[in-house]
N, C-alpha and C. Protein backbone atom coordinates (compact mmCIF):
# COMPACT_ATOMS: atom_id res chain seq x y z
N UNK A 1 9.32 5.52 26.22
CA UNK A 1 10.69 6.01 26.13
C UNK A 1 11.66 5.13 26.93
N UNK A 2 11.23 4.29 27.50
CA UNK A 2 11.97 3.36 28.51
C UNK A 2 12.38 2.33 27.97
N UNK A 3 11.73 1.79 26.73
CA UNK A 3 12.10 0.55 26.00
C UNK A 3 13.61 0.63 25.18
N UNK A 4 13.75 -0.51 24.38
CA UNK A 4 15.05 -0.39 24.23
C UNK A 4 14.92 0.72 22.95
N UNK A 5 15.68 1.48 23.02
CA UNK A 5 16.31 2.30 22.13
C UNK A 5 16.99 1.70 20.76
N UNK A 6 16.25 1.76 19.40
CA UNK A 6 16.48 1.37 18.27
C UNK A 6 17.43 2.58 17.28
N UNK A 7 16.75 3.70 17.43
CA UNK A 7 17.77 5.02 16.65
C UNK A 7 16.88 6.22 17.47
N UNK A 8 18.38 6.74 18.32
CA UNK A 8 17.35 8.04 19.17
C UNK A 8 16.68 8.99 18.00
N UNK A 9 15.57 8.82 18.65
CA UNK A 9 14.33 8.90 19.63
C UNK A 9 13.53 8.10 19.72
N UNK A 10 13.71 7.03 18.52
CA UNK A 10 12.84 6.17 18.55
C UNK A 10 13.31 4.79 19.23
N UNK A 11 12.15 4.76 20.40
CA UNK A 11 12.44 3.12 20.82
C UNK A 11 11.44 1.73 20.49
N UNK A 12 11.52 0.97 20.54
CA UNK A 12 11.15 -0.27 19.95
C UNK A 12 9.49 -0.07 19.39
N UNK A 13 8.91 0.07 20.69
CA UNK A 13 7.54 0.41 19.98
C UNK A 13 7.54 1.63 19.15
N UNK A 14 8.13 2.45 18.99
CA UNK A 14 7.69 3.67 18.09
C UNK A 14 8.58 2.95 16.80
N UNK A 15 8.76 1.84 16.69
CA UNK A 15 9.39 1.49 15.23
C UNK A 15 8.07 0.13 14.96
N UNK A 16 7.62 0.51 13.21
CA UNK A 16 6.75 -0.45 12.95
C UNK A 16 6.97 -1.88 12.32
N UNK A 17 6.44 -2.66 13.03
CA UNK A 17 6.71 -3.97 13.05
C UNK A 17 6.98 -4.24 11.22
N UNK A 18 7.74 -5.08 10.83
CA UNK A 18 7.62 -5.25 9.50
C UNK A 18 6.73 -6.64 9.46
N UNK A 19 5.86 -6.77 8.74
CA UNK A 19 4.99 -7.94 8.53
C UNK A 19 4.74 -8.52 7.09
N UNK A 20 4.18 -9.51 7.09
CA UNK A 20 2.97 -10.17 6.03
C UNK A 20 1.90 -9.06 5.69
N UNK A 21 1.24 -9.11 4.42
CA UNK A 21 0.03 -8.72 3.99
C UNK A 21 -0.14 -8.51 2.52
N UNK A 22 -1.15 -8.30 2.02
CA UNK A 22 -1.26 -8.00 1.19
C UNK A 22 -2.36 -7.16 1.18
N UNK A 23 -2.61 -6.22 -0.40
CA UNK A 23 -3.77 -4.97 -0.34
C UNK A 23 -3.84 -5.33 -2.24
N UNK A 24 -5.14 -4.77 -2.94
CA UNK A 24 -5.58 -4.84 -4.06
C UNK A 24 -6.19 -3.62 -4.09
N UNK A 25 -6.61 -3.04 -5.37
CA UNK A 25 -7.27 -2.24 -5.72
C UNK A 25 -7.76 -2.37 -7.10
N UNK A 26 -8.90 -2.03 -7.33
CA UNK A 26 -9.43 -1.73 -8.79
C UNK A 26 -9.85 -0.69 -9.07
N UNK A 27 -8.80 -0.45 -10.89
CA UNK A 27 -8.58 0.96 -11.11
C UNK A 27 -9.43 1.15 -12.37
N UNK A 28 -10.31 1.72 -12.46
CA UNK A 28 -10.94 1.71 -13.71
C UNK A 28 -11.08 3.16 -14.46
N UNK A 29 -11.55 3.77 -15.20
CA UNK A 29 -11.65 4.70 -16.09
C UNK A 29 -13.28 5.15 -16.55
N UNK A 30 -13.17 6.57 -16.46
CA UNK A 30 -14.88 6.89 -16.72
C UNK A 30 -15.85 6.29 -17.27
N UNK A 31 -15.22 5.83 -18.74
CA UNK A 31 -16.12 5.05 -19.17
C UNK A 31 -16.59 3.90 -18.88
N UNK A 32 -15.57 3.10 -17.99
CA UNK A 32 -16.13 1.70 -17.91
C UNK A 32 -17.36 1.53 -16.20
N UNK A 33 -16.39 2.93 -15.93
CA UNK A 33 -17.36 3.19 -14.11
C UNK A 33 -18.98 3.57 -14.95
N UNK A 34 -19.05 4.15 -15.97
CA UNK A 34 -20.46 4.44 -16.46
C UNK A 34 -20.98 2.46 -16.35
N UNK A 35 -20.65 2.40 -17.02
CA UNK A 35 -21.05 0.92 -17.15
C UNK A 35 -21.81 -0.05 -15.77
N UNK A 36 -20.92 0.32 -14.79
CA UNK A 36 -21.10 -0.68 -13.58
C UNK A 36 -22.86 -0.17 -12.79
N UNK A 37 -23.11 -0.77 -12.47
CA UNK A 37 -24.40 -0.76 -11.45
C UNK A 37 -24.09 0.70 -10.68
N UNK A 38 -25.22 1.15 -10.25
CA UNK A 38 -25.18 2.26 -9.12
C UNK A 38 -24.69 2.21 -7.87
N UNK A 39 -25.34 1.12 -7.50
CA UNK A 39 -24.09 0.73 -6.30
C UNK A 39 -22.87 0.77 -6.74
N UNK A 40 -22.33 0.23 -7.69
CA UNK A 40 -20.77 0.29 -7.91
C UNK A 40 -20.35 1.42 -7.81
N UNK A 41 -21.06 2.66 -8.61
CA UNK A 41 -21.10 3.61 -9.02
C UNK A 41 -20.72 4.46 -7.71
N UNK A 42 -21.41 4.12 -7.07
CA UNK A 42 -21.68 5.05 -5.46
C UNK A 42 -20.50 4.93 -4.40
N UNK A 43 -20.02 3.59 -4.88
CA UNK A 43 -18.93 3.11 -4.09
C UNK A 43 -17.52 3.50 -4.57
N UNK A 44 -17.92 4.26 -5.62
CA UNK A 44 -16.24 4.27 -6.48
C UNK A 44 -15.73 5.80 -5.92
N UNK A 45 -14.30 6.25 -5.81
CA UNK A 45 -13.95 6.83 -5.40
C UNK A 45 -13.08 7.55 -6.42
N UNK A 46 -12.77 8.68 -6.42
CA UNK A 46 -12.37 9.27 -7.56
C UNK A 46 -10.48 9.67 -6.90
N UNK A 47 -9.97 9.14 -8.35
CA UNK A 47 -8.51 9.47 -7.75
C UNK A 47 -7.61 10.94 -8.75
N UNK A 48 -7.89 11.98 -7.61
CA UNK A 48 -7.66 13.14 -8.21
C UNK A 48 -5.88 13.60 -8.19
N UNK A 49 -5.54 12.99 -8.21
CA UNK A 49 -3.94 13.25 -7.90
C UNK A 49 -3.50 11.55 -7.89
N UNK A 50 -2.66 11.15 -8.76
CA UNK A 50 -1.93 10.40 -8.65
C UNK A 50 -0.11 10.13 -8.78
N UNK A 51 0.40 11.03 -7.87
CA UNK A 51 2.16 11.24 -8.18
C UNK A 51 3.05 10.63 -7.29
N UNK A 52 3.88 10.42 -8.05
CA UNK A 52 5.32 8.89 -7.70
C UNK A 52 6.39 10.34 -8.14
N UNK A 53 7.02 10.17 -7.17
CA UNK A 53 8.77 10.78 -7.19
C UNK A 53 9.61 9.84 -6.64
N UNK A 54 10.80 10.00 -7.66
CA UNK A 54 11.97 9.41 -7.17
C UNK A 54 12.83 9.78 -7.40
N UNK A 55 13.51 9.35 -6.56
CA UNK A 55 15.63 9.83 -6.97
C UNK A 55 15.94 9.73 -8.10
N UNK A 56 16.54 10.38 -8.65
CA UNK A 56 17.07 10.84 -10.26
C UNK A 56 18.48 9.79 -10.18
N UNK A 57 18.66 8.96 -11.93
CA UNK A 57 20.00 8.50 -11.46
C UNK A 57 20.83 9.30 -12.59
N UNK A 58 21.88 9.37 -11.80
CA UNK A 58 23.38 10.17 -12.41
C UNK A 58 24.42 9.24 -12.05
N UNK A 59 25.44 9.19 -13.05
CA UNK A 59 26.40 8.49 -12.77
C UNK A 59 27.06 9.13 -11.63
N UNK A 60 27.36 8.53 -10.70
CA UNK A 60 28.94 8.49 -9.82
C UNK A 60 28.28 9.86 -8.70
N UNK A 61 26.53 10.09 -8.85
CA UNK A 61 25.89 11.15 -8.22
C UNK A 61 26.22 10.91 -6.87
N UNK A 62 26.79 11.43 -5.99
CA UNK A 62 26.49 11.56 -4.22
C UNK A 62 25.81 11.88 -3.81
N UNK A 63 25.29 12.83 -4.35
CA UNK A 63 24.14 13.89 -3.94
C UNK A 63 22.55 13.90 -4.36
N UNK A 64 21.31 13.14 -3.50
CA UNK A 64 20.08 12.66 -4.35
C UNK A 64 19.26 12.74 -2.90
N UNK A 65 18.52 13.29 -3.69
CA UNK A 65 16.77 13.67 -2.99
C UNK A 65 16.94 13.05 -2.11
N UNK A 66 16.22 13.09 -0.72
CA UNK A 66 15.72 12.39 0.65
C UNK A 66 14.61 11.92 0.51
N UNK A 67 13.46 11.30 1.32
CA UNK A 67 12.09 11.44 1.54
C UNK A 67 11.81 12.34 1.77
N UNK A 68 12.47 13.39 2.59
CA UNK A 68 11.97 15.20 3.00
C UNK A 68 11.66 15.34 1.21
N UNK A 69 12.45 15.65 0.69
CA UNK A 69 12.65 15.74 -0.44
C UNK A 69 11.27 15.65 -1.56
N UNK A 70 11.54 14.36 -1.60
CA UNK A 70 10.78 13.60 -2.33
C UNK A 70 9.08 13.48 -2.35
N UNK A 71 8.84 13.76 -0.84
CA UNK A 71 7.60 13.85 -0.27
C UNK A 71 6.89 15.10 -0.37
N UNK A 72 8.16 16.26 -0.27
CA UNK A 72 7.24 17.89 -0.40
C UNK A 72 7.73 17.81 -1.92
N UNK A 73 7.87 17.59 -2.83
CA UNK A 73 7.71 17.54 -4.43
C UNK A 73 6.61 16.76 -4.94
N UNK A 74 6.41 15.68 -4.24
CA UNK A 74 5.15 14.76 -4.89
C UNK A 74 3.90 15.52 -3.94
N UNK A 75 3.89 15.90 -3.04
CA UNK A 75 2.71 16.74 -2.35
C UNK A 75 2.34 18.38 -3.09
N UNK A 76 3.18 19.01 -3.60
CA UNK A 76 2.79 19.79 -3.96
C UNK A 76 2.63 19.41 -5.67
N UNK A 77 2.79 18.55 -5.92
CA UNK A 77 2.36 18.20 -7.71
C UNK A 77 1.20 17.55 -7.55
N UNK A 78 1.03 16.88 -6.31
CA UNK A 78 -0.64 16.06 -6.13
C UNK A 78 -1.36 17.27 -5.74
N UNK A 79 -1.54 18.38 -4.78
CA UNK A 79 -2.35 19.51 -5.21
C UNK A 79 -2.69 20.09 -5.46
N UNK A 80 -1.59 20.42 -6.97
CA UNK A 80 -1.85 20.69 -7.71
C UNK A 80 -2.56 20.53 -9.11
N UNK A 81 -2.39 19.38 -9.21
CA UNK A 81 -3.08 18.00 -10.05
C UNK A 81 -4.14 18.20 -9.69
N UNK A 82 -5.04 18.20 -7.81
CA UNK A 82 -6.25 17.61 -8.29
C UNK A 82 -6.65 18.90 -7.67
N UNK A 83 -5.85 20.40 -7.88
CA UNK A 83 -6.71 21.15 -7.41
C UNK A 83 -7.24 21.47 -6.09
N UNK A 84 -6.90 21.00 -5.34
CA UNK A 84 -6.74 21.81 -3.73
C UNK A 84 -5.78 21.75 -3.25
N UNK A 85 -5.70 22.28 -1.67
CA UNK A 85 -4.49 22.67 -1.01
C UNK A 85 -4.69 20.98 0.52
N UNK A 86 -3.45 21.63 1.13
CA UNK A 86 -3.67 20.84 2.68
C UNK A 86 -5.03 21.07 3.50
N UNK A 87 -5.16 22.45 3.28
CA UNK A 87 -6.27 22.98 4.46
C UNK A 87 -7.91 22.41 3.59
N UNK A 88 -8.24 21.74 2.07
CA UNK A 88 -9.17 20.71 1.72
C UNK A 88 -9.34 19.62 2.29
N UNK A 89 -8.17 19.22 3.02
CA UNK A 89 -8.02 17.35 3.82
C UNK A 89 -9.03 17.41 4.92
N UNK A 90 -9.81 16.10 4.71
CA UNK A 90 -10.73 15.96 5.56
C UNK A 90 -10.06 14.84 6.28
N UNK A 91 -8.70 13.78 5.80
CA UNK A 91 -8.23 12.72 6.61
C UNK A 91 -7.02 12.84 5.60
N UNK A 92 -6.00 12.57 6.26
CA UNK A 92 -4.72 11.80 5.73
C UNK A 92 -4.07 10.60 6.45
N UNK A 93 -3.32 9.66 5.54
CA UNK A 93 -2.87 8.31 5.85
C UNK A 93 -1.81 8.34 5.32
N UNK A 94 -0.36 9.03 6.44
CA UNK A 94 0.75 8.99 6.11
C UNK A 94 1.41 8.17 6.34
N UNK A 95 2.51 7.81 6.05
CA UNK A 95 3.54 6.40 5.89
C UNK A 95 4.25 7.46 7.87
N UNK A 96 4.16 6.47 8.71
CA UNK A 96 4.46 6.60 9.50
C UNK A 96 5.18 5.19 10.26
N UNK A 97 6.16 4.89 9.29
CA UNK A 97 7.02 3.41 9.83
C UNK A 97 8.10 4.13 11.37
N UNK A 98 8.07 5.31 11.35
CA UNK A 98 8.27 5.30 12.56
C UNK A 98 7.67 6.46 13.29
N UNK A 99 7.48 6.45 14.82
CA UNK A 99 6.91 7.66 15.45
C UNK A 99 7.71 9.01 15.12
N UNK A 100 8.88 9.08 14.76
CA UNK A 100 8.86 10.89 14.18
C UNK A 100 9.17 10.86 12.59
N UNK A 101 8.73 9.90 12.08
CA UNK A 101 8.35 10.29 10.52
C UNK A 101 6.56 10.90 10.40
N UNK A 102 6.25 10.31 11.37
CA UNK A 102 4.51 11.24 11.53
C UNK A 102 4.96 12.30 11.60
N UNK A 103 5.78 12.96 12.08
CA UNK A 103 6.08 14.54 12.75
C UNK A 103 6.67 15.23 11.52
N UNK A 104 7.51 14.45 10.68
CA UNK A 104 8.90 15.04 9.69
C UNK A 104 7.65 15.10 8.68
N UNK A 105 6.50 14.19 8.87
CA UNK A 105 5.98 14.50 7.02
C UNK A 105 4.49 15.15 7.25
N UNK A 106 4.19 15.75 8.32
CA UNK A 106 3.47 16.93 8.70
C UNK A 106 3.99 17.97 7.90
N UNK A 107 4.99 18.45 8.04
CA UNK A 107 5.79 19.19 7.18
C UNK A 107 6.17 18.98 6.01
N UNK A 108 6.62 18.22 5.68
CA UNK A 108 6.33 17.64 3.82
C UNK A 108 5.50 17.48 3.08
N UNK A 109 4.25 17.63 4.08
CA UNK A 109 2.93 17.07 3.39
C UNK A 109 2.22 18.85 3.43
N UNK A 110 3.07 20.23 3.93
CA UNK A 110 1.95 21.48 4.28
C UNK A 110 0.70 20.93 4.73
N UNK A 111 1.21 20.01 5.62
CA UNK A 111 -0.36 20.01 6.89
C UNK A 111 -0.21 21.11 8.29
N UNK A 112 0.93 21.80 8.42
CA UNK A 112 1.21 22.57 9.12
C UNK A 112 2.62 23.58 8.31
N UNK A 113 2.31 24.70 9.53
CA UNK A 113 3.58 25.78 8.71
C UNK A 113 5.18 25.12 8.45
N UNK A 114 5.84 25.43 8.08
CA UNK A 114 7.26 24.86 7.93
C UNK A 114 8.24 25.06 9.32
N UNK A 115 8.72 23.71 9.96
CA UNK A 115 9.04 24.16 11.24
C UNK A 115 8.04 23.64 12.43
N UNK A 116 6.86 23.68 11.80
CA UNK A 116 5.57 23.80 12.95
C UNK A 116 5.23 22.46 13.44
N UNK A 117 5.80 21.12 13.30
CA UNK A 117 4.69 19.86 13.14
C UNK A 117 4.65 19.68 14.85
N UNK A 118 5.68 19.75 15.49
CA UNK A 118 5.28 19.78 17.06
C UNK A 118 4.15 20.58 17.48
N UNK A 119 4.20 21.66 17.26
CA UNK A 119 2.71 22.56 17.51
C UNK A 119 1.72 22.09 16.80
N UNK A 120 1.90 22.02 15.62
CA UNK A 120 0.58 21.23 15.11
C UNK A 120 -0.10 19.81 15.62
N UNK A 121 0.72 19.06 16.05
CA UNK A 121 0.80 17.92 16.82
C UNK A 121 -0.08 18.23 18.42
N UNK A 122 0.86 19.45 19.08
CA UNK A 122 -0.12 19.61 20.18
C UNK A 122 -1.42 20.21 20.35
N UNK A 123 -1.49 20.96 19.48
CA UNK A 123 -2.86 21.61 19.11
C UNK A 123 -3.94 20.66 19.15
N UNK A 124 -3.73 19.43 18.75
CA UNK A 124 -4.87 18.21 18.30
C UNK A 124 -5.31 18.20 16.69
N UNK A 125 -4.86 19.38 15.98
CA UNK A 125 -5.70 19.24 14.54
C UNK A 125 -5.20 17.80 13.92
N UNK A 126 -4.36 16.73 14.66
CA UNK A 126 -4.34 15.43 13.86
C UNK A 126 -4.99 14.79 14.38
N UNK A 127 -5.77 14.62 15.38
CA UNK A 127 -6.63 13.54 16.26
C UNK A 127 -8.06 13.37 15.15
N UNK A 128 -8.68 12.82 15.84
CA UNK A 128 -9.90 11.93 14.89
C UNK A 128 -10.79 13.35 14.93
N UNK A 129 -10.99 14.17 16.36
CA UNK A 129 -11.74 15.68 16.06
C UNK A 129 -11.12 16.60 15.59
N UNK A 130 -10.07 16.48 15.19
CA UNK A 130 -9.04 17.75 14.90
C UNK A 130 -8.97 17.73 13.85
N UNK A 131 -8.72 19.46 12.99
CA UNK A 131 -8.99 19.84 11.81
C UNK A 131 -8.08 19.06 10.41
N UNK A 132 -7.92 18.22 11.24
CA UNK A 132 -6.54 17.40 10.11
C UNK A 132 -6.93 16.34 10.37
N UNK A 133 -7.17 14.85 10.86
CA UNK A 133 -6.98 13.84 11.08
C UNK A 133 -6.17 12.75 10.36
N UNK A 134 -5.04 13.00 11.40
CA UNK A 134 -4.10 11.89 10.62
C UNK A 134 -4.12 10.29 10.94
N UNK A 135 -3.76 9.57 10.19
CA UNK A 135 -3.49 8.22 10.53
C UNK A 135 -4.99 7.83 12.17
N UNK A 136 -6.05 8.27 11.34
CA UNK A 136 -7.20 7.43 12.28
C UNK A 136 -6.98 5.85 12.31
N UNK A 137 -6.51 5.19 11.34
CA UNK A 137 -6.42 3.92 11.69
C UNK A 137 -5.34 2.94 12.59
N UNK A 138 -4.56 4.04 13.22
CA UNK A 138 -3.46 3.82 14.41
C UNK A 138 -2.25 3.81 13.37
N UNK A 139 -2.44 3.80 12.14
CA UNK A 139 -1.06 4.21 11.52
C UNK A 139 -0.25 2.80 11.34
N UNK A 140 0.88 2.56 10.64
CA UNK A 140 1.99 1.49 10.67
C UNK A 140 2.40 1.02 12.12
N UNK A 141 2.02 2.02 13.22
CA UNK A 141 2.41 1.61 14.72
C UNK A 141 2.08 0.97 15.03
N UNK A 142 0.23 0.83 14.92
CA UNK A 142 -0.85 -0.17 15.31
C UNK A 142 -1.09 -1.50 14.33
N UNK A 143 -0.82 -1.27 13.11
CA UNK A 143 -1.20 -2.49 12.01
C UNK A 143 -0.15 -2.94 11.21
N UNK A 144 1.20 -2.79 12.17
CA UNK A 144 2.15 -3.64 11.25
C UNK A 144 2.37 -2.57 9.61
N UNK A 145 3.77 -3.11 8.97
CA UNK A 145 3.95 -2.67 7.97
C UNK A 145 4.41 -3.54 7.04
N UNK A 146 3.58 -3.82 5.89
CA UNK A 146 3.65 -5.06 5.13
C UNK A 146 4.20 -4.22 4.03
N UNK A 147 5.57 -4.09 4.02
CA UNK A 147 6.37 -3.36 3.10
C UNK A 147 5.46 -2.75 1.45
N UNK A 148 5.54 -3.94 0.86
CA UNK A 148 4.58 -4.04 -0.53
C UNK A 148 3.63 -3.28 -0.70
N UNK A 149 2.95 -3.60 0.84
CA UNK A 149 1.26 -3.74 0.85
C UNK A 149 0.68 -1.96 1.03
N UNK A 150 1.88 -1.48 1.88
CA UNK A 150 1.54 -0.11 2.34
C UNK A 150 0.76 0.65 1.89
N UNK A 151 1.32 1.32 1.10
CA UNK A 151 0.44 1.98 -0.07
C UNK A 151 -0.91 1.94 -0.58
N UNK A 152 -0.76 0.61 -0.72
CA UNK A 152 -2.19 0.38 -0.88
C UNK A 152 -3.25 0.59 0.25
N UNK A 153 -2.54 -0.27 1.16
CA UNK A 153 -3.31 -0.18 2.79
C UNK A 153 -3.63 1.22 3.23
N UNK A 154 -3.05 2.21 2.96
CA UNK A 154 -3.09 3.45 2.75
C UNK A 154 -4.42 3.81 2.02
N UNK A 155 -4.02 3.92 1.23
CA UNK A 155 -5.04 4.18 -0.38
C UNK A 155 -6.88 3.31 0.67
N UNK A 156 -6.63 2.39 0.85
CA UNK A 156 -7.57 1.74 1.29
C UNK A 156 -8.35 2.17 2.80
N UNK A 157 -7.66 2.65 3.44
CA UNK A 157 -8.35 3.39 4.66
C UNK A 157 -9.08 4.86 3.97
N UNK A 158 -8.20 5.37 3.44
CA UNK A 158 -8.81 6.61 3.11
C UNK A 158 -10.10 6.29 2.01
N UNK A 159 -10.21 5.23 1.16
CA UNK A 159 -11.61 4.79 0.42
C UNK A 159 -12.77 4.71 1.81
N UNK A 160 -12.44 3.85 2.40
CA UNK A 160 -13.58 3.48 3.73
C UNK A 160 -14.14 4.79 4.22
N UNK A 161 -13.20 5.75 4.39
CA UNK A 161 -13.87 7.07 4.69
C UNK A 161 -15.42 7.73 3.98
N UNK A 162 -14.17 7.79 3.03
CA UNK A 162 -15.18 8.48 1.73
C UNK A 162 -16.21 8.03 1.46
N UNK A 163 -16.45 6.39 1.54
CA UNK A 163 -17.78 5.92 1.11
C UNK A 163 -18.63 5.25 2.39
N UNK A 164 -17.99 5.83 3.80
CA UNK A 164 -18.61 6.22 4.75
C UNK A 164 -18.62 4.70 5.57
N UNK A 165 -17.49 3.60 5.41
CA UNK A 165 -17.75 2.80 5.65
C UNK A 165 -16.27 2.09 6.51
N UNK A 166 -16.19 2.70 7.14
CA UNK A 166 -15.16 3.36 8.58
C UNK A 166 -15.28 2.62 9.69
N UNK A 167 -16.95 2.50 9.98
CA UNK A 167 -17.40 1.86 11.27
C UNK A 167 -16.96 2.74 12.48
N UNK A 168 -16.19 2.81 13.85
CA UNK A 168 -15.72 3.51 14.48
C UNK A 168 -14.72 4.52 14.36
N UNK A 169 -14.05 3.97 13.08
CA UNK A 169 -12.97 4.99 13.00
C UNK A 169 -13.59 6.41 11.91
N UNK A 170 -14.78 6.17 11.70
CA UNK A 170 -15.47 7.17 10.69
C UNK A 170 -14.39 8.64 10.82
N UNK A 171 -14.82 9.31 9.91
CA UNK A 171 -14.67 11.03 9.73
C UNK A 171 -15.09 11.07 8.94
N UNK A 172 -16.97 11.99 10.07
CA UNK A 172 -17.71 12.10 9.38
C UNK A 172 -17.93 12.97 8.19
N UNK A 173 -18.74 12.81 7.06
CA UNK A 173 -18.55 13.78 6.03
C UNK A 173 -17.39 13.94 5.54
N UNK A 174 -16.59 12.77 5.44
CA UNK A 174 -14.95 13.02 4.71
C UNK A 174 -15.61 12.98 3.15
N UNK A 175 -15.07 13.98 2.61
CA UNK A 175 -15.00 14.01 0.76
C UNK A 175 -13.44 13.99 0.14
N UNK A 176 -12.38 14.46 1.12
CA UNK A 176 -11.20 14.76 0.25
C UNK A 176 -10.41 14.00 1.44
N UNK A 177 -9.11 13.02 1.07
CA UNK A 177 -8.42 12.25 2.14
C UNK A 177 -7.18 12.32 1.10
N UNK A 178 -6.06 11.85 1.94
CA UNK A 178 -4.79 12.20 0.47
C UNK A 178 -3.70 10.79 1.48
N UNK A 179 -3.37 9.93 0.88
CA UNK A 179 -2.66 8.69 1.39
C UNK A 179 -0.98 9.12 0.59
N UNK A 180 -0.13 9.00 1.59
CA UNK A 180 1.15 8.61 1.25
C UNK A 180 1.94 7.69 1.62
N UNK A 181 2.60 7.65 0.73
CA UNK A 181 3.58 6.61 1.22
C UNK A 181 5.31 6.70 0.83
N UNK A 182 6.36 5.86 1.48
CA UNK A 182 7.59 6.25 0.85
C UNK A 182 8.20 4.75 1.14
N UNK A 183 9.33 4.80 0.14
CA UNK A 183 9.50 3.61 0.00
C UNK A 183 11.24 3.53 -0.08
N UNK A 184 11.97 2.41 -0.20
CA UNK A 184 13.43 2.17 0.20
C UNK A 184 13.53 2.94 -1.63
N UNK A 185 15.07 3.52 -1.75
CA UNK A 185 14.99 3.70 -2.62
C UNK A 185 15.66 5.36 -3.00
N UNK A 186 15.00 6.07 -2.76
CA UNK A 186 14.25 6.53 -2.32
C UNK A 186 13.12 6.90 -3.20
N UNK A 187 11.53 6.58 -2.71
CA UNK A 187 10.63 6.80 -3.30
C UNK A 187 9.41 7.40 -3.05
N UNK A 188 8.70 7.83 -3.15
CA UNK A 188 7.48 8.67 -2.71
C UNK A 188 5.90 8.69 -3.62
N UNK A 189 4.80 8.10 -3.08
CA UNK A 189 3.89 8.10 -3.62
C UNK A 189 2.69 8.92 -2.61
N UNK A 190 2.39 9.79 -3.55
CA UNK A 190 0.71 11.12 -2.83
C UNK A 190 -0.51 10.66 -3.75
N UNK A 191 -1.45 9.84 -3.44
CA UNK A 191 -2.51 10.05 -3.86
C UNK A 191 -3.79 11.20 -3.11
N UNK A 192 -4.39 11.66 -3.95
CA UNK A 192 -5.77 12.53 -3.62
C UNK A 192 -6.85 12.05 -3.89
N UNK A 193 -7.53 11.69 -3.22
CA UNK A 193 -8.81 10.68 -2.85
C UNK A 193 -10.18 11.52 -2.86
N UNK A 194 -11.37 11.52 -3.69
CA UNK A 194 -12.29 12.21 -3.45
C UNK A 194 -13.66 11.55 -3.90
N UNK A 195 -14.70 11.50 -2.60
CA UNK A 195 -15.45 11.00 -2.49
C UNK A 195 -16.38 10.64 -4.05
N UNK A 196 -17.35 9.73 -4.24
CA UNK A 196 -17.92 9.36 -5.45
C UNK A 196 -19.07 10.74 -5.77
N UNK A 197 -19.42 11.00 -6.59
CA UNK A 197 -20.14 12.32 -6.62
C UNK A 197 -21.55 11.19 -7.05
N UNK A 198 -21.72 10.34 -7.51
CA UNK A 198 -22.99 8.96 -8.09
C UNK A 198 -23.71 8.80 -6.70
């Protein structure tokens, strides 16, 4: 709190570095995952929710969605899509480009009551033992934010879980992880992540 002050509350370190990177993924379809080797098979991760919201355009509109917004509309169409709620998350990997957007999308995401993300916060249910675990991989705070790449980088921590290949940052027995992200724009992407059943 002593550092320089960027937009109260947040000071320099609680804002994430913008960086270089890049992230990939391969997206394939039932039939062709039949195809691949067992190992492949074992390694593949099933994407049960895939939803993008964005700002609507209207001519001469003033008035258009937020990320608050945008984030509790694409969260409740992703669990609905793949069929569970918040209290299924075994890990989430929220877009946390700054230290109280972790807090604002606790609440956008119904990982806690409406109102609640400070209490939920002190409780511990986001720590690596706590009934939520958010952002185990130190989040955009710790690994830079490669604008582009996010999402994916996202999408990609929560795979390592699932197919148990974490190393220290494990959570153990993760089957269900849900990655978001938000973007300039305003934009919002919720995937639902669930372990390979092969």
């Amino acid at each position: 709190m002593n550092d320089v002050m960027i937009a109260y509350p947040n000071t320099r370190p609680m804002c994430s570095a913008n960086c270089d990177g890049a992230a990939a993924a391969i997206v394939c379809n039932g039939e062709t995952l039949k195809s691949l080797s067992l190992a492949q098979r074992r390694r593949a991760v099933k994407v049960s929710a895939s939803v993008l919201t964005t700002d609507p355009y209207e001519e001469g509109c003033q008035v258009l969605p937020n990320v608050n917004t945008l984030t509790r509309k694409a969260a409740v169409s992703a669990y609905e899509q793949a069929g569970v709620g918040p209290g299924d998350l075994d890990l989430v990997e929220l877009h946390d480009c700054f230290a109280t957007a972790e807090l604002v999308h606790y609440d956008n995401l119904m990982l806690c009551e409406e109102g609640g993300a400070a209490d939920f916060f002190n409780s511990g249910a986001t720590w690596r033992d706590g009934s939520t675990p958010v952002n185990v991989s130190g989040g955009l705070q710790s690994k830079g934010h490669p604008i582009a790449a996010t999402g994916i980088a996202n999408i990609w921590e929560i795979c390592h879980h699932l197919r148990g290949e974490a190393g220290d940052r494990q959570i153990e027995n993760a089957r269900v992880g849900l990655a978001h992200v938000i973007g300039l724009g305003s934009a919002c992407g919720v995937h639902i992540l669930e372990r390979s059943a092969a």
